[in-house]
C-alpha atoms as a PDB file:
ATOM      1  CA  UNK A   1      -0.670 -78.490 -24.765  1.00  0.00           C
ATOM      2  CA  UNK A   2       2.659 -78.633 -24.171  1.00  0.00           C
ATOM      3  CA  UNK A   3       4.913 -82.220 -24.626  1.00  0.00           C
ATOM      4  CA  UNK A   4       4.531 -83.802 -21.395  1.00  0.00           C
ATOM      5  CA  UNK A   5       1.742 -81.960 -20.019  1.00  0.00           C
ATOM      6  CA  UNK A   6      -1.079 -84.593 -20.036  1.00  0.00           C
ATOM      7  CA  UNK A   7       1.597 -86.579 -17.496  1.00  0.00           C
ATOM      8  CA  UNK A   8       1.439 -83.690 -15.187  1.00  0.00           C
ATOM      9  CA  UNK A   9      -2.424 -83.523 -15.497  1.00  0.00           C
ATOM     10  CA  UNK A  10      -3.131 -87.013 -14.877  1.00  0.00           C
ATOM     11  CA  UNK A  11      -0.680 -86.879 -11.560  1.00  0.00           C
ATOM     12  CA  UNK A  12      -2.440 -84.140 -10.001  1.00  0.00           C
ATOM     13  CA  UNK A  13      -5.336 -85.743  -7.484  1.00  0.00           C
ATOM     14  CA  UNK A  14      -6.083 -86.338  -4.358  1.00  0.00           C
ATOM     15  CA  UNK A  15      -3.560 -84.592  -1.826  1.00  0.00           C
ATOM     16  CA  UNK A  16      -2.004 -83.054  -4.935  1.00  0.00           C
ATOM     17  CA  UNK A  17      -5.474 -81.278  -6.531  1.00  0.00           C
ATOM     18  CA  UNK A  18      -5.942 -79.964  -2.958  1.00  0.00           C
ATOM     19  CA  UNK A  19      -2.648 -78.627  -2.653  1.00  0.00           C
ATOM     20  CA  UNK A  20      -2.687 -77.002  -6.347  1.00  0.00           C
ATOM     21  CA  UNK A  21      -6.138 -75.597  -5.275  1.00  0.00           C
ATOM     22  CA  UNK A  22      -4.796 -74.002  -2.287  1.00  0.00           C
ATOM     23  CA  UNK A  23      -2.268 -72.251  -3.956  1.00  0.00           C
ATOM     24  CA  UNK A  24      -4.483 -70.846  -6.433  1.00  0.00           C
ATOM     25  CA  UNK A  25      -6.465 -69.760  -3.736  1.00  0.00           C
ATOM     26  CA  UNK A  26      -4.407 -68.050  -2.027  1.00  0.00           C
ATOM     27  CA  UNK A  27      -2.783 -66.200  -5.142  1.00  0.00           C
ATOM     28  CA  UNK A  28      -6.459 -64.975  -6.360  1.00  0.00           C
ATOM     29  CA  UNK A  29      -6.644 -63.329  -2.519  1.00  0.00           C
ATOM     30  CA  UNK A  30      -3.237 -61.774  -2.801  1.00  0.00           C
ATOM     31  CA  UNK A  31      -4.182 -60.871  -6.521  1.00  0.00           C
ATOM     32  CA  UNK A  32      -6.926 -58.651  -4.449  1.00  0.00           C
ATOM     33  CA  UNK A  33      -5.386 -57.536  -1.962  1.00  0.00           C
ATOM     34  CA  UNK A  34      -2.380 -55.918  -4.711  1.00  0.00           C
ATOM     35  CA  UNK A  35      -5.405 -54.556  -6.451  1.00  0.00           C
ATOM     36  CA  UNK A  36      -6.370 -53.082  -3.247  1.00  0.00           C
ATOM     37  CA  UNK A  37      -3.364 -51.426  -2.203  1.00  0.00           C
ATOM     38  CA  UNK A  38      -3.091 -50.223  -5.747  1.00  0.00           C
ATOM     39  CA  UNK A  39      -6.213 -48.557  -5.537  1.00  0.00           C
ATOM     40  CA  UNK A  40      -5.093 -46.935  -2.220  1.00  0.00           C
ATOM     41  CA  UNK A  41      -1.672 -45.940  -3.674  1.00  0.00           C
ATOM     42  CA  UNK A  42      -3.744 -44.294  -6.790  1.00  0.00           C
ATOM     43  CA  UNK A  43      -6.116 -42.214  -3.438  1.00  0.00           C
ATOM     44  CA  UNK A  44      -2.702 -40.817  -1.729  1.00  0.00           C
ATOM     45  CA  UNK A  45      -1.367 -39.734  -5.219  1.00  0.00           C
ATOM     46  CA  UNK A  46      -4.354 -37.861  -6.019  1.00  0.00           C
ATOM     47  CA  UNK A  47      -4.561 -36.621  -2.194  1.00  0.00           C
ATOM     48  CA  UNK A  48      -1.252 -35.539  -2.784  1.00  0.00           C
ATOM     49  CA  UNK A  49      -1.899 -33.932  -6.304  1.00  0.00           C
ATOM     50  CA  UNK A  50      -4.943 -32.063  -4.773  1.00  0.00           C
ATOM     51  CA  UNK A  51      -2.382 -30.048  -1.956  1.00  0.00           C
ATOM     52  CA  UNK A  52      -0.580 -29.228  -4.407  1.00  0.00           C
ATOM     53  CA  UNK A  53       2.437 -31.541  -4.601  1.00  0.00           C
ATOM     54  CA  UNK A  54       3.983 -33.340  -7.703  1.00  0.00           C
ATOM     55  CA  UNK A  55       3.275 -36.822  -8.331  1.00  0.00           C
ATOM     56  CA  UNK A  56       5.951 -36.989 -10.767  1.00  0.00           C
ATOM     57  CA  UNK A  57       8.840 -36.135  -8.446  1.00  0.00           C
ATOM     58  CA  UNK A  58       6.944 -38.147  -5.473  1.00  0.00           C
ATOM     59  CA  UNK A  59       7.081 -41.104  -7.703  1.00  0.00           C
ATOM     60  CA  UNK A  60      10.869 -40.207  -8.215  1.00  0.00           C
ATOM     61  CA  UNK A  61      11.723 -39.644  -4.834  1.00  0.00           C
ATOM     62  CA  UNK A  62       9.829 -43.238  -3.481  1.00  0.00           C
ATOM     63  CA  UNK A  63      11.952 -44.591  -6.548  1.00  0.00           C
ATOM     64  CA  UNK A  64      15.075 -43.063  -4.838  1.00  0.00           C
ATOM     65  CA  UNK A  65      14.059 -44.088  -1.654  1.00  0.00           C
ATOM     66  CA  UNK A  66      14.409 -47.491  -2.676  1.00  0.00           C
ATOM     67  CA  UNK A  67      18.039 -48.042  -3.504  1.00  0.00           C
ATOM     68  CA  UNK A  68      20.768 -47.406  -1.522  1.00  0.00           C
ATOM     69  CA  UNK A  69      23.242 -44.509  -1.129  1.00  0.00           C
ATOM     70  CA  UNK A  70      26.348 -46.000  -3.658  1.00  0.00           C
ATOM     71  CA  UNK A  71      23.590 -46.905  -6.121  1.00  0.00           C
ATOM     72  CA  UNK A  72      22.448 -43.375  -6.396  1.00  0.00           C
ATOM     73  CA  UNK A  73      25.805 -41.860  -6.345  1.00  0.00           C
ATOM     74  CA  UNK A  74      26.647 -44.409  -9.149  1.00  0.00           C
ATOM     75  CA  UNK A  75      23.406 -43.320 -11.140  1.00  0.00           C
ATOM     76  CA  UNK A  76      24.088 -39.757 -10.633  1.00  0.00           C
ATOM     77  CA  UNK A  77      27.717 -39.973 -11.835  1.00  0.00           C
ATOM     78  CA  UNK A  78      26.704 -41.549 -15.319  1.00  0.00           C
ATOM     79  CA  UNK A  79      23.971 -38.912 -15.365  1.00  0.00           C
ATOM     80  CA  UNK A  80      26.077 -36.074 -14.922  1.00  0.00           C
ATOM     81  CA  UNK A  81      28.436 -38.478 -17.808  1.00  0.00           C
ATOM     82  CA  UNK A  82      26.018 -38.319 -19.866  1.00  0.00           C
ATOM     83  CA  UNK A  83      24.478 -34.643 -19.728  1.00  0.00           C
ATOM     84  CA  UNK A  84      27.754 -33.267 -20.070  1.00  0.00           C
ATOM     85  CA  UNK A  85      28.688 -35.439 -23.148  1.00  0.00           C
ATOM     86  CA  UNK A  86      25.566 -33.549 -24.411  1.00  0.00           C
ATOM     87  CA  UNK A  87      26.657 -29.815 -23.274  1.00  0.00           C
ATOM     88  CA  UNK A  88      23.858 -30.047 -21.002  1.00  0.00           C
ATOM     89  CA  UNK A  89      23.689 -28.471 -17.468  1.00  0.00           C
ATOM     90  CA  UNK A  90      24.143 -30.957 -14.245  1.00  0.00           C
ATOM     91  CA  UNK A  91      23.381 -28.451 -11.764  1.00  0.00           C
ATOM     92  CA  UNK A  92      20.619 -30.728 -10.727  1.00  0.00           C
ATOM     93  CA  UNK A  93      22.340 -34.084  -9.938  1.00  0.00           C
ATOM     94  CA  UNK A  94      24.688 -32.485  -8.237  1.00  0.00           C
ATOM     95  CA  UNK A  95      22.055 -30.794  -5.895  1.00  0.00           C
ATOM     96  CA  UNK A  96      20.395 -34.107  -5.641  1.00  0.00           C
ATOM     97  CA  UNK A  97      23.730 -35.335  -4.020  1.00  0.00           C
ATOM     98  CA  UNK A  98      24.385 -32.318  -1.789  1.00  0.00           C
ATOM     99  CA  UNK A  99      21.156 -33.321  -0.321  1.00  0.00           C
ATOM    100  CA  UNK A 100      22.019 -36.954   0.743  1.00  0.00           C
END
């Protein structure tokens, strides 16, 4: 147990145990309901899969869809950095940012 702990134990009654209870509560029902919508998540991937789409590029498009323009540009632009420092084509990137 960690220096200090058995304080912290002994404080916690009353008002306080109810409190800590609720909060554990309430993060076990959230723990569920993330477990949930992961589950769900997992359904539309393999819905998605089964039409024919890729999951791999869905995943990296949602992950695109998530930051905004200038970070993506800036992302891109070490990319293409970093493919050409490897003689590697950036045709792709720079479709990617025709796109936007």
């Amino acid at each position: 147990m960690a220096k200090g702990a058995s304080t912290h134990i002994d404080d916690v009654s009353g008002a306080a145990a109810e409190q800590l209870k609720s909060f554990i509560e309430r993060i076990e029902r959230l723990e569920e309901e993330k477990k949930a919508t992961a589950e769900d998540i997992k359904d539309v991937y393999s819905e998605a899969k089964g039409t024919g789409f890729d999951t791999k590029i869905i995943r990296k498009v949602i992950s695109l869809r998530k930051k905004d323009a200038a970070e993506r540009q800036e992302e891109e632009a070490i990319l293409d950095l970093y493919l050409a420092a490897l003689g590697m084509s950036t045709t792709g990137t720079q479709t990617l940012r025709a796109a936007e």
